[in-house]
C-alpha atoms as a PDB file:
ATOM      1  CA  UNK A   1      27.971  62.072   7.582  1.00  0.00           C
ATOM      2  CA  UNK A   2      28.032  60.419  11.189  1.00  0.00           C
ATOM      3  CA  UNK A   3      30.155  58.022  12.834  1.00  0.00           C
ATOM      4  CA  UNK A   4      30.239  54.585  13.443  1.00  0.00           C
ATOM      5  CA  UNK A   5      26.858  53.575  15.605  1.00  0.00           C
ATOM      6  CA  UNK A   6      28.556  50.790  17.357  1.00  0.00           C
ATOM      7  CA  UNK A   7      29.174  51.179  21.463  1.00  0.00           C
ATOM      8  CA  UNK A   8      32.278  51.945  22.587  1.00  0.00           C
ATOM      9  CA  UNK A   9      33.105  53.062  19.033  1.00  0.00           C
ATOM     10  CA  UNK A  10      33.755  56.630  18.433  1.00  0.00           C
ATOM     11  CA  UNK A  11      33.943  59.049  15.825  1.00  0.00           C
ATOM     12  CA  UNK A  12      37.544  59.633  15.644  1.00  0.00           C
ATOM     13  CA  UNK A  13      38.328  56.051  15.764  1.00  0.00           C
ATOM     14  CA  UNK A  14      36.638  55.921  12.441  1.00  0.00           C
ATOM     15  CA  UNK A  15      38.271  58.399  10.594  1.00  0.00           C
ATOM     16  CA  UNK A  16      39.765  56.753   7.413  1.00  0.00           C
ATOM     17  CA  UNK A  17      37.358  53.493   7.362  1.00  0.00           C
ATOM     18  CA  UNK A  18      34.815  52.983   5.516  1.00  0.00           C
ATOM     19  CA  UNK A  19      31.391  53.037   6.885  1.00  0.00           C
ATOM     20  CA  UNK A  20      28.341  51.024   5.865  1.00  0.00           C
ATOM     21  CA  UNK A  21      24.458  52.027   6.563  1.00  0.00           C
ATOM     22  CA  UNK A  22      22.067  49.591   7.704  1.00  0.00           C
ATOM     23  CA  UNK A  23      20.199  47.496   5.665  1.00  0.00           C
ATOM     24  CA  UNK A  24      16.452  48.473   4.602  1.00  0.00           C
ATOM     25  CA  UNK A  25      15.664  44.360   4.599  1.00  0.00           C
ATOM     26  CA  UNK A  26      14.060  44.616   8.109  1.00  0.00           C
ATOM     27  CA  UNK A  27      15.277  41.250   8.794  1.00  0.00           C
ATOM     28  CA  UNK A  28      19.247  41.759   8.281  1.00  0.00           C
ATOM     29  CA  UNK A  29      18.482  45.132   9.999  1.00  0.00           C
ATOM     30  CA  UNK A  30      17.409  43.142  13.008  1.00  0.00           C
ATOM     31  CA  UNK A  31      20.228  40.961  13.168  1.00  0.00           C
ATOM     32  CA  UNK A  32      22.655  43.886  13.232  1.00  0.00           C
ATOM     33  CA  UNK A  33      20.872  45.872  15.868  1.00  0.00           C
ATOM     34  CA  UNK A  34      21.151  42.332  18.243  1.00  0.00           C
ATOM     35  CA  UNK A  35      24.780  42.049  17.447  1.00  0.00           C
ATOM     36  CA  UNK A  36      25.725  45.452  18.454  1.00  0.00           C
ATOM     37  CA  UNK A  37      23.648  45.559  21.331  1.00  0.00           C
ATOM     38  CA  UNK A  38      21.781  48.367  20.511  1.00  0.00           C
ATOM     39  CA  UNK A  39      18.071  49.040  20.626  1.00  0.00           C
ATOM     40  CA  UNK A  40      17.402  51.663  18.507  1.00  0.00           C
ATOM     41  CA  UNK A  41      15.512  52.615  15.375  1.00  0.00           C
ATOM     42  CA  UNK A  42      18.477  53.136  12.284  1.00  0.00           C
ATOM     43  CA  UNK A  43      18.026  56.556  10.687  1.00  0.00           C
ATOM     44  CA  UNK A  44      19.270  56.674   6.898  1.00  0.00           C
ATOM     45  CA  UNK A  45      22.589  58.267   8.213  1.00  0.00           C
ATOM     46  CA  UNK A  46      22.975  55.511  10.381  1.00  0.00           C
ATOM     47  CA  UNK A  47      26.692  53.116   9.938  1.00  0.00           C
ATOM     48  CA  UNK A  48      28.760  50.845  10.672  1.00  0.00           C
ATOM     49  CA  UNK A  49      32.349  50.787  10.282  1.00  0.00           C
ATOM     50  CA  UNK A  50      34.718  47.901   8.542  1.00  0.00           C
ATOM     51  CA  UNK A  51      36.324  47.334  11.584  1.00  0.00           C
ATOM     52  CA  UNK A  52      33.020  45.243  12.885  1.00  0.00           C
ATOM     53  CA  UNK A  53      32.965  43.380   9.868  1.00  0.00           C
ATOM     54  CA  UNK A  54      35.275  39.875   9.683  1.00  0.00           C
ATOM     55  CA  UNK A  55      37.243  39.400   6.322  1.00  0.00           C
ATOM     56  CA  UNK A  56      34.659  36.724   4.828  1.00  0.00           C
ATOM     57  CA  UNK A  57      31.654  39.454   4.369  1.00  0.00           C
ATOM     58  CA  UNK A  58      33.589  41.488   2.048  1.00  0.00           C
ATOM     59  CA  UNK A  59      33.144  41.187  -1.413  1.00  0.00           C
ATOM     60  CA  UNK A  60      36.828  39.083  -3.294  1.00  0.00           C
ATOM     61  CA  UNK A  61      36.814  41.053  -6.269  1.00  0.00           C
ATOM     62  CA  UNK A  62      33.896  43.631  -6.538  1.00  0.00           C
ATOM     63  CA  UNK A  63      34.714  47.117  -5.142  1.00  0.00           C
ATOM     64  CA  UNK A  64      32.625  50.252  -4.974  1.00  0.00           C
ATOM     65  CA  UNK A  65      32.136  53.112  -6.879  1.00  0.00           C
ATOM     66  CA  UNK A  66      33.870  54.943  -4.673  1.00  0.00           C
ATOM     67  CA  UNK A  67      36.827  52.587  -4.984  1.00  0.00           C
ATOM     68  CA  UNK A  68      36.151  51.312  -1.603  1.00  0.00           C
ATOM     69  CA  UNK A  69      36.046  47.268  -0.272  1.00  0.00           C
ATOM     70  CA  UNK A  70      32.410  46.046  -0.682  1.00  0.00           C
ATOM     71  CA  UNK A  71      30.179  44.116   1.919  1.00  0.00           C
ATOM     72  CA  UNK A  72      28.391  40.572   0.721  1.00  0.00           C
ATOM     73  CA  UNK A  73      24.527  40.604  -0.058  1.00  0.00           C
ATOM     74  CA  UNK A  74      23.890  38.792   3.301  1.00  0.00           C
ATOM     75  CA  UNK A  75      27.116  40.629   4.735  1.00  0.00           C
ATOM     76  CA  UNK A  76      26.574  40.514   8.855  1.00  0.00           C
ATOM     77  CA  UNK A  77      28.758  42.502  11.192  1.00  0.00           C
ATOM     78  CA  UNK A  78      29.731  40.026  14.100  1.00  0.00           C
ATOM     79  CA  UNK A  79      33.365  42.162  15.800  1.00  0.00           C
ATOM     80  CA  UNK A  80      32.030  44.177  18.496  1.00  0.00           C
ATOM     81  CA  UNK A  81      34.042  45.011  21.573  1.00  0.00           C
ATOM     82  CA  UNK A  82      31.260  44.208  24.389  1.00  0.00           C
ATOM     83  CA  UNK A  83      30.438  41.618  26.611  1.00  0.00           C
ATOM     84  CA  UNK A  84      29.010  38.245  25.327  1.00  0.00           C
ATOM     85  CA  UNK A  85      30.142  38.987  21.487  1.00  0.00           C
ATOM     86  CA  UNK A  86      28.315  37.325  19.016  1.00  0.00           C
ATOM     87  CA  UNK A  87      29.355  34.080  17.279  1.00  0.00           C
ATOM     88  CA  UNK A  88      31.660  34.637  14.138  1.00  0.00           C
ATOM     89  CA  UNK A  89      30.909  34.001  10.769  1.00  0.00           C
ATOM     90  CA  UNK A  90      31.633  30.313   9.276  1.00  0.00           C
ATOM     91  CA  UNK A  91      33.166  31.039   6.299  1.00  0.00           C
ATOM     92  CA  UNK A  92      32.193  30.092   3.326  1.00  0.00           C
ATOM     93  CA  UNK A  93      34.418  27.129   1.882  1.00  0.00           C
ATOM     94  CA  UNK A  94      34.667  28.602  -1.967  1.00  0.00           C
ATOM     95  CA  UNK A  95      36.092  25.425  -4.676  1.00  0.00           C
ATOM     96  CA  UNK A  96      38.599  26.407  -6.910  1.00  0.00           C
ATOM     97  CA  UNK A  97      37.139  27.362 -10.136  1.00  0.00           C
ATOM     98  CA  UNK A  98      38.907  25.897 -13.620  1.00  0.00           C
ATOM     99  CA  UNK A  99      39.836  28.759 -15.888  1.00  0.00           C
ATOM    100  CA  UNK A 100      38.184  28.760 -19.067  1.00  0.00           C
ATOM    101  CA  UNK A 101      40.792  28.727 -21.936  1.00  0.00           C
ATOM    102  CA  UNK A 102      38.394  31.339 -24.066  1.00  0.00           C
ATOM    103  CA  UNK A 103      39.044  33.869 -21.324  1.00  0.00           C
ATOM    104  CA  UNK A 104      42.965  33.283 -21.426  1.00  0.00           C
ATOM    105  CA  UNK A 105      42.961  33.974 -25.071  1.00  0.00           C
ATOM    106  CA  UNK A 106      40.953  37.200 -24.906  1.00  0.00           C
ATOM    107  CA  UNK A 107      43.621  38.661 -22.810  1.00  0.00           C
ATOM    108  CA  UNK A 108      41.150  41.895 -22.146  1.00  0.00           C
ATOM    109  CA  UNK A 109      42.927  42.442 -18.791  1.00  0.00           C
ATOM    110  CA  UNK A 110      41.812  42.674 -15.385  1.00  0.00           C
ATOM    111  CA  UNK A 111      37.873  43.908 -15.083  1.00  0.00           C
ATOM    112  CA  UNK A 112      36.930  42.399 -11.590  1.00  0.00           C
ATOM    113  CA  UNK A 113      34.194  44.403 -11.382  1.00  0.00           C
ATOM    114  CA  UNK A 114      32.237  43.533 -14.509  1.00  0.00           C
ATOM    115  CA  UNK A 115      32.321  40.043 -13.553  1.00  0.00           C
ATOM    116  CA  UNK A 116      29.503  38.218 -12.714  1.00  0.00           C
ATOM    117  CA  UNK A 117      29.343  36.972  -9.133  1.00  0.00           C
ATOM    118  CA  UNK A 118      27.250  34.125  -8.139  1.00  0.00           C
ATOM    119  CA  UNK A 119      23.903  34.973  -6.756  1.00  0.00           C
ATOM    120  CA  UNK A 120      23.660  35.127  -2.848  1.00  0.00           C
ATOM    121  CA  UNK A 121      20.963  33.652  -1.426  1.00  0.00           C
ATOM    122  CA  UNK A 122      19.278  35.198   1.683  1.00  0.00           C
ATOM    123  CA  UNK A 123      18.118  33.841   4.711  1.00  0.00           C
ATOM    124  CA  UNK A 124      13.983  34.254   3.951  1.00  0.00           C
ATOM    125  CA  UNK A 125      14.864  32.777   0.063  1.00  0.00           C
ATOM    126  CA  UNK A 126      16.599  29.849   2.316  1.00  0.00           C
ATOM    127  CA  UNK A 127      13.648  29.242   4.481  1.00  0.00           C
ATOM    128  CA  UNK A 128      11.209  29.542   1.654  1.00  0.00           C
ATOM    129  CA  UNK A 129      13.382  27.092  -0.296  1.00  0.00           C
ATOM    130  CA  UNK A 130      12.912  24.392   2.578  1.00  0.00           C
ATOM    131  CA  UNK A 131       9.517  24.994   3.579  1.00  0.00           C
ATOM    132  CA  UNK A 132       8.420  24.136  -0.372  1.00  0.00           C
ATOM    133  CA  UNK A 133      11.084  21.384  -0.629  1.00  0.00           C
ATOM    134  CA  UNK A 134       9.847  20.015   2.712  1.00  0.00           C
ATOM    135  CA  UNK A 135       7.633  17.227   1.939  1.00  0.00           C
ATOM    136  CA  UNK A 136       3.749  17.912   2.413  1.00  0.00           C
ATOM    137  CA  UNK A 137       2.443  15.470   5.671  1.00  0.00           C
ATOM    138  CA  UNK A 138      -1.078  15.136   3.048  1.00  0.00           C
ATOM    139  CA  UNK A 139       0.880  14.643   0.603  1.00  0.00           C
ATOM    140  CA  UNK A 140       2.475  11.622   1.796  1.00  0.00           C
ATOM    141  CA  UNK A 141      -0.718  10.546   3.494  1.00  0.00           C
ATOM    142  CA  UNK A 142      -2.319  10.243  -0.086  1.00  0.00           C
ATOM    143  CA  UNK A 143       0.692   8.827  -1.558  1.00  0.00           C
ATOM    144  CA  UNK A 144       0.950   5.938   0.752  1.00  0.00           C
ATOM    145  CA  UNK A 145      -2.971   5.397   0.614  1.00  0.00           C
ATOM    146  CA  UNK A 146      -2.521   5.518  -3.510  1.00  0.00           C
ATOM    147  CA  UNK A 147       0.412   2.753  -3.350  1.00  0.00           C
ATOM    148  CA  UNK A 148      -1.814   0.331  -0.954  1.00  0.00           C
ATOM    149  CA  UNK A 149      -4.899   0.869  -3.467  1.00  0.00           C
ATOM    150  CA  UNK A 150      -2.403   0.009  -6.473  1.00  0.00           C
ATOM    151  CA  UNK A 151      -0.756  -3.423  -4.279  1.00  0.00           C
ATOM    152  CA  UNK A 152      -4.329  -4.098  -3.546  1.00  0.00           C
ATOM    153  CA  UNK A 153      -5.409  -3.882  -7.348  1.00  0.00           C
ATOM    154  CA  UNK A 154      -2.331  -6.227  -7.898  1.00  0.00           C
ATOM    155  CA  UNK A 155      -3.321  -8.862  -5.385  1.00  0.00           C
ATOM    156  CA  UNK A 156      -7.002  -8.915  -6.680  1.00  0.00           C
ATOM    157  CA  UNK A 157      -6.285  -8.691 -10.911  1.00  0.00           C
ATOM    158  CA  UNK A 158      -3.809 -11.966  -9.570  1.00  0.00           C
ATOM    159  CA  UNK A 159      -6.598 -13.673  -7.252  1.00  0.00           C
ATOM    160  CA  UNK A 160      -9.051 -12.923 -10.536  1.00  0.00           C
ATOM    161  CA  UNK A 161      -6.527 -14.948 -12.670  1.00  0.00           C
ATOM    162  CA  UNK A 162      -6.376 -17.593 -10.048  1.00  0.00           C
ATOM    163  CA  UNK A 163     -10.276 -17.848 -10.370  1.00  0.00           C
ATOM    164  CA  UNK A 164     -10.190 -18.078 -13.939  1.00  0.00           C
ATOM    165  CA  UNK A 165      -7.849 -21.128 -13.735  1.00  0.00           C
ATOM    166  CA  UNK A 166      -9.490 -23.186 -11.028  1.00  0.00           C
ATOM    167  CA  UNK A 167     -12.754 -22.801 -13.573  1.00  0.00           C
ATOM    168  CA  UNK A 168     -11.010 -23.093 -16.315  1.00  0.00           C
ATOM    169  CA  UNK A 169     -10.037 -26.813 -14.715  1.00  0.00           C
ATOM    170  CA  UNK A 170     -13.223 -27.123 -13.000  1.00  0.00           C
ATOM    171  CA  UNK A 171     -15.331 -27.119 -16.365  1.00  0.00           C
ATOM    172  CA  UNK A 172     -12.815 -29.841 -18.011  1.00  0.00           C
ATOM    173  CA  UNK A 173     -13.451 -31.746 -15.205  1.00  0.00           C
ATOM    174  CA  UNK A 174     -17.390 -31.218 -15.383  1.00  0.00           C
ATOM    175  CA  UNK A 175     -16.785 -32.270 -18.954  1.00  0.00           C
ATOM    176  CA  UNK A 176     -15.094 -35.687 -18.199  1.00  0.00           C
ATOM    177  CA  UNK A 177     -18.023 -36.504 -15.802  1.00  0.00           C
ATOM    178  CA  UNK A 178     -20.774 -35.906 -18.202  1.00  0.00           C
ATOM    179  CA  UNK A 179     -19.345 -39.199 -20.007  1.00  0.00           C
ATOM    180  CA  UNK A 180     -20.223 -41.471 -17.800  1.00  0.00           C
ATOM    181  CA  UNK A 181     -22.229 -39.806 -15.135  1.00  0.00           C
ATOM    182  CA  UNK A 182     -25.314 -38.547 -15.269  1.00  0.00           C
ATOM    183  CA  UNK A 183     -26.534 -35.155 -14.608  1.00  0.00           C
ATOM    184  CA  UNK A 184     -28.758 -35.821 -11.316  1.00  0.00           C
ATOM    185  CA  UNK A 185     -25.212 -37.696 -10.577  1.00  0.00           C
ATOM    186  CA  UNK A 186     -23.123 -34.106 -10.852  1.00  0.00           C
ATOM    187  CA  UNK A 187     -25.558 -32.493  -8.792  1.00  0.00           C
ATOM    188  CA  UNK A 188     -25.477 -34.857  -6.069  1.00  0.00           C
ATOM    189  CA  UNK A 189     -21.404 -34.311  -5.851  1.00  0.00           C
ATOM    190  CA  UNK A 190     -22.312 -30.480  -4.833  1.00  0.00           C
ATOM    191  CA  UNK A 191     -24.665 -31.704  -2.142  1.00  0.00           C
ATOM    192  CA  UNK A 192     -23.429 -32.469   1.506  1.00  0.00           C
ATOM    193  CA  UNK A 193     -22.706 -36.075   2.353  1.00  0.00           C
ATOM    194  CA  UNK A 194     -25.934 -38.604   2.968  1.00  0.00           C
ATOM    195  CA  UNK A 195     -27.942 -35.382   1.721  1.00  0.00           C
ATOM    196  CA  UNK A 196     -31.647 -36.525   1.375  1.00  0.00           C
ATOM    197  CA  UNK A 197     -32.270 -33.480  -1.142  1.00  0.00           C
ATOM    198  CA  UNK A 198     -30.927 -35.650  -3.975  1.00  0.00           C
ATOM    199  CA  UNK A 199     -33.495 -37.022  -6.591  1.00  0.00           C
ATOM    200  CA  UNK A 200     -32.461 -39.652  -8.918  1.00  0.00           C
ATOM    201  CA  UNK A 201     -33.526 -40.285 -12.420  1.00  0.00           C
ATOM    202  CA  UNK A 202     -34.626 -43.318 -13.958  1.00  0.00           C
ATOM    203  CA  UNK A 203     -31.761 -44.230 -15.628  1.00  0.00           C
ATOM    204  CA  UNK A 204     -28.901 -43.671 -12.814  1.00  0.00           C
ATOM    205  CA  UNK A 205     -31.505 -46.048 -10.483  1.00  0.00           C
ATOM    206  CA  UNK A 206     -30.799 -48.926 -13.443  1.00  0.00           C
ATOM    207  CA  UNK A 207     -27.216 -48.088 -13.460  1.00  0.00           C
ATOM    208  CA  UNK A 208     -26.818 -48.324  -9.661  1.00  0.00           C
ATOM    209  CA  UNK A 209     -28.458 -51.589  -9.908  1.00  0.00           C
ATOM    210  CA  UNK A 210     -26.207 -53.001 -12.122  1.00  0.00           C
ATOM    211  CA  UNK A 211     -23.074 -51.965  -9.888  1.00  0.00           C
ATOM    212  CA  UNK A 212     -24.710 -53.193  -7.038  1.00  0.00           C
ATOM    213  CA  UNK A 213     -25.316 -56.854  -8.774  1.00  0.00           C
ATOM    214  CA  UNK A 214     -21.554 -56.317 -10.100  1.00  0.00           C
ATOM    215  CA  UNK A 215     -19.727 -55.521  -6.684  1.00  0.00           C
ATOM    216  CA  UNK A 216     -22.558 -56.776  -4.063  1.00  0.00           C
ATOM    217  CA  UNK A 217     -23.971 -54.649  -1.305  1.00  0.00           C
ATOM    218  CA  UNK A 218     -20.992 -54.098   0.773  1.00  0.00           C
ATOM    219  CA  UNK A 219     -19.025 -53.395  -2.556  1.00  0.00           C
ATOM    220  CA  UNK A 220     -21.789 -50.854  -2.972  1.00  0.00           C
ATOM    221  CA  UNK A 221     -21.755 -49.163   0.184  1.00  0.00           C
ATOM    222  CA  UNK A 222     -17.783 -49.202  -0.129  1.00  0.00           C
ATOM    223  CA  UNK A 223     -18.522 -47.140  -3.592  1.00  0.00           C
ATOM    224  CA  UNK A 224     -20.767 -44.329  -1.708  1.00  0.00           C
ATOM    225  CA  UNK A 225     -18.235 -44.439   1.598  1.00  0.00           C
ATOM    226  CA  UNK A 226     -15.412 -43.416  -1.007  1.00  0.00           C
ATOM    227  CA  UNK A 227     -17.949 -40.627  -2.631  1.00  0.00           C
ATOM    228  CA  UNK A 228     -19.507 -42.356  -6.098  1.00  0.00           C
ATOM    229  CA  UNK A 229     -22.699 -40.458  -6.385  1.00  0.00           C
ATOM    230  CA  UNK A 230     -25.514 -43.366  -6.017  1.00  0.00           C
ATOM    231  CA  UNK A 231     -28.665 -43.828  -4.680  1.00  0.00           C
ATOM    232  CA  UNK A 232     -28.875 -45.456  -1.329  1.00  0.00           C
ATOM    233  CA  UNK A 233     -29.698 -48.812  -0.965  1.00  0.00           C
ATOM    234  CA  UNK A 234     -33.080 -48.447   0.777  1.00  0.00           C
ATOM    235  CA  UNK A 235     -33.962 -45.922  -2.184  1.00  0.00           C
ATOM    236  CA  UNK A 236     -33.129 -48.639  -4.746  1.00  0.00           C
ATOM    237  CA  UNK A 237     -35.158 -51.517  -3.152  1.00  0.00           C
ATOM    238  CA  UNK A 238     -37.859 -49.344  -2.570  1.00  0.00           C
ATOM    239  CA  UNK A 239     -37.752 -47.987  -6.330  1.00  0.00           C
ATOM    240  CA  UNK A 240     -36.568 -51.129  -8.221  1.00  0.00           C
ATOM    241  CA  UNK A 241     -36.770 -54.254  -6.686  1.00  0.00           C
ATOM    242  CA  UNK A 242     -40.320 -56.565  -6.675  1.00  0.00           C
ATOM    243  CA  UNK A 243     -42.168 -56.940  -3.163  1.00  0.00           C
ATOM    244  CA  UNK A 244     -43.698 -59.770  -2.348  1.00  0.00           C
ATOM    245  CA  UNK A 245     -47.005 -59.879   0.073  1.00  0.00           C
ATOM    246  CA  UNK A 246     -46.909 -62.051   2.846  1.00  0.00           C
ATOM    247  CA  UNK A 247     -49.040 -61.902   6.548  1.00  0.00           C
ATOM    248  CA  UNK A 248     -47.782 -61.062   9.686  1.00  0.00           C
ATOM    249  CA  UNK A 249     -47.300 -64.444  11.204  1.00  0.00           C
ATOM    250  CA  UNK A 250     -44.401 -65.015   8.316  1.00  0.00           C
ATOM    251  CA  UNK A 251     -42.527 -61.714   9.730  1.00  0.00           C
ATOM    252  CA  UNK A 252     -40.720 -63.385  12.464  1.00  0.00           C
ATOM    253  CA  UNK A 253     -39.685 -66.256  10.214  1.00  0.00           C
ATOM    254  CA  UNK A 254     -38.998 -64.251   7.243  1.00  0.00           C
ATOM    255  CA  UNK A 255     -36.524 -62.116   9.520  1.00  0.00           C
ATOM    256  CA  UNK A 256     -34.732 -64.698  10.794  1.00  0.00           C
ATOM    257  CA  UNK A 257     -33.997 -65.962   7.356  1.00  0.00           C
ATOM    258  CA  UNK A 258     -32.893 -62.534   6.063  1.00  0.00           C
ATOM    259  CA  UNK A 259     -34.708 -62.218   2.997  1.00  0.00           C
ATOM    260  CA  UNK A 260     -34.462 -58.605   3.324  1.00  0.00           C
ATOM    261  CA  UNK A 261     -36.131 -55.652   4.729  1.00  0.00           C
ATOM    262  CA  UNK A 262     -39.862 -56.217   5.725  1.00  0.00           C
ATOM    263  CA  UNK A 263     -42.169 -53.116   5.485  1.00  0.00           C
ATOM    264  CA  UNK A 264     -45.961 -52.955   5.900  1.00  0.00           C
ATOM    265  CA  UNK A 265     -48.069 -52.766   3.222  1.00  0.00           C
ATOM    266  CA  UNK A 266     -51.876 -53.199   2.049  1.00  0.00           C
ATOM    267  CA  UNK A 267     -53.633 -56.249   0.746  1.00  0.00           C
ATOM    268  CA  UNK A 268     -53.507 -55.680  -2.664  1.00  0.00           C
ATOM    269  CA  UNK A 269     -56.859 -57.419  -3.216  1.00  0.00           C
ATOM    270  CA  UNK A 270     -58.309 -55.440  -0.085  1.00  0.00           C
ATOM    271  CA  UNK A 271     -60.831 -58.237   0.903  1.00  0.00           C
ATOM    272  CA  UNK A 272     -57.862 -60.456   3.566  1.00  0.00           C
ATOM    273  CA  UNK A 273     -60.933 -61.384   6.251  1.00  0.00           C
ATOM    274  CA  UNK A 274     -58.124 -62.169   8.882  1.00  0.00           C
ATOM    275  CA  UNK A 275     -56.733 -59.540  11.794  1.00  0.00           C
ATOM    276  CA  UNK A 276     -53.220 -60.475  10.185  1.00  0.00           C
ATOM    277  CA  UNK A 277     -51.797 -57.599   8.309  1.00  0.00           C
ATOM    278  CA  UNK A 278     -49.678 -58.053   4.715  1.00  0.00           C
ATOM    279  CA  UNK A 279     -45.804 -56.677   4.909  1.00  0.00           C
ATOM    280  CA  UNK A 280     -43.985 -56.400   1.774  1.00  0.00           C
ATOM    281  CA  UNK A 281     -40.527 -58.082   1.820  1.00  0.00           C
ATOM    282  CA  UNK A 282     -37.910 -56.487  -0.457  1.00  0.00           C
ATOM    283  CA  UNK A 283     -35.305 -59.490  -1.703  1.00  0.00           C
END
């Protein structure tokens, strides 16, 4: 068996210690080539002594078969005697564990080495562990798009319910017009203001008649200023109201006397001889 592969480390400084090979794991194998400042390739009766080990690698408890102290799982040899050493080991800050009542009464005695010691984990299991517990960047690209979509959905199903309401109110109130309004009347309240699209029926024309003898024409007007559907008041003299035929040499007279708005019209007999022409004169 060799010596102790460490520089400035020779064989009969070794005699008596206990020597450890290299690790297979190529990664822990790298770390201790760096830390003794070798470059070489380990050979299977390649070791280490204790003395480049510090007291936290070693094993509490567990000892060898050969009765000997053994090194840690992840065990890394950081005691070298050469320039620009490498940074000790933290160690490990191990709680105080309770001791189970079950094992006091057994009272088997002292077995150290069948106990079970708490799985090590290495540096590649630690790095794996991250890298999965590490939070996808997709991930949590999808996950924000899927909580917009779902406060979207919210804001809509509570605009839909808003929607129902305002029709829900919107047919009472189409309800309480149809009692006394007519329906040419509810379609004029969806038409722009002085709209000329709106036709009137028969029966509003009488009804806006009556209002109109009720409250007078500026009362009337004042009723369409404020909104009331009604027909204008040229549209209910023209539809309603009698005309009476007169010539042109009354039109001068009959506008200074304001007896209402003069339009022309035709002879209704069709045989008036004289160059005067007939305008009708609404009252």
């Amino acid at each position: 068996m060799g010596g102790c592969s460490a520089p400035n480390c020779s064989n009969s400084t070794t005699i008596g210690k206990q020597l450890f090979r290299f690790p297979k794991d190529p990664v822990r194998m790298r770390k201790w080539l760096v830390n003794c400042r070798r470059d070489f390739v380990p050979t299977p009766c390649s070791r280490l002594c204790q003395d480049h080990f510090e007291e936290s690698q070693f094993e509490e408890i567990a000892r060898s078969p050969a009765g000997g102290r053994k090194l840690k799982p992840n065990a890394i040899p950081t005691l070298f005697n050469v320039p620009d050493p490498p940074s000790p080991v933290t160690p490990q800050v191990v709680l105080p564990v309770k001791n189970e009542p079950v094992e006091k009464d057994l009272n088997m005695g002292d077995h150290g080495y069948a106990r079970r010691q708490p799985p090590v984990d290495s540096e590649e299991d630690g790095v794996q562990r991250a890298e999965e517990e590490r939070p996808c960047s997709l991930c949590q690209h999808y996950k924000t798009k899927l909580e917009q979509q779902q406060q979207h959905t919210v804001r809509l199903q509570r605009e839909a319910e808003e929607m129902k309401k305002r029709l829900y109110k919107l047919s009472k109130i189409e309800k309480g017009l149809q009692v006394f309004l007519f329906e040419d009347q509810i379609r004029a309240l969806t038409l722009a203001k002085r709209s000329r699209r709106a036709v009137w029926s028969h029966d509003t024309l009488l009804t806006a008649r009556k209002i109109r003898c009720a409250v007078g024409v500026k009362g009337y007007e004042y009723l369409r200023e404020l909104g009331y559907p009604l027909p204008s008041y040229r549209t209910l003299c023209n539809r309603l109201e009698p005309k009476m035929m007169v010539t042109t040499s009354m039109q001068d007279e009959l506008a200074e006397l304001g007896l209402g708005i003069i339009t022309a019209c035709d002879s209704p007999e069709g045989n008036v001889t004289s160059d005067e022409g007939l305008i009708g004169v609404m009252t």
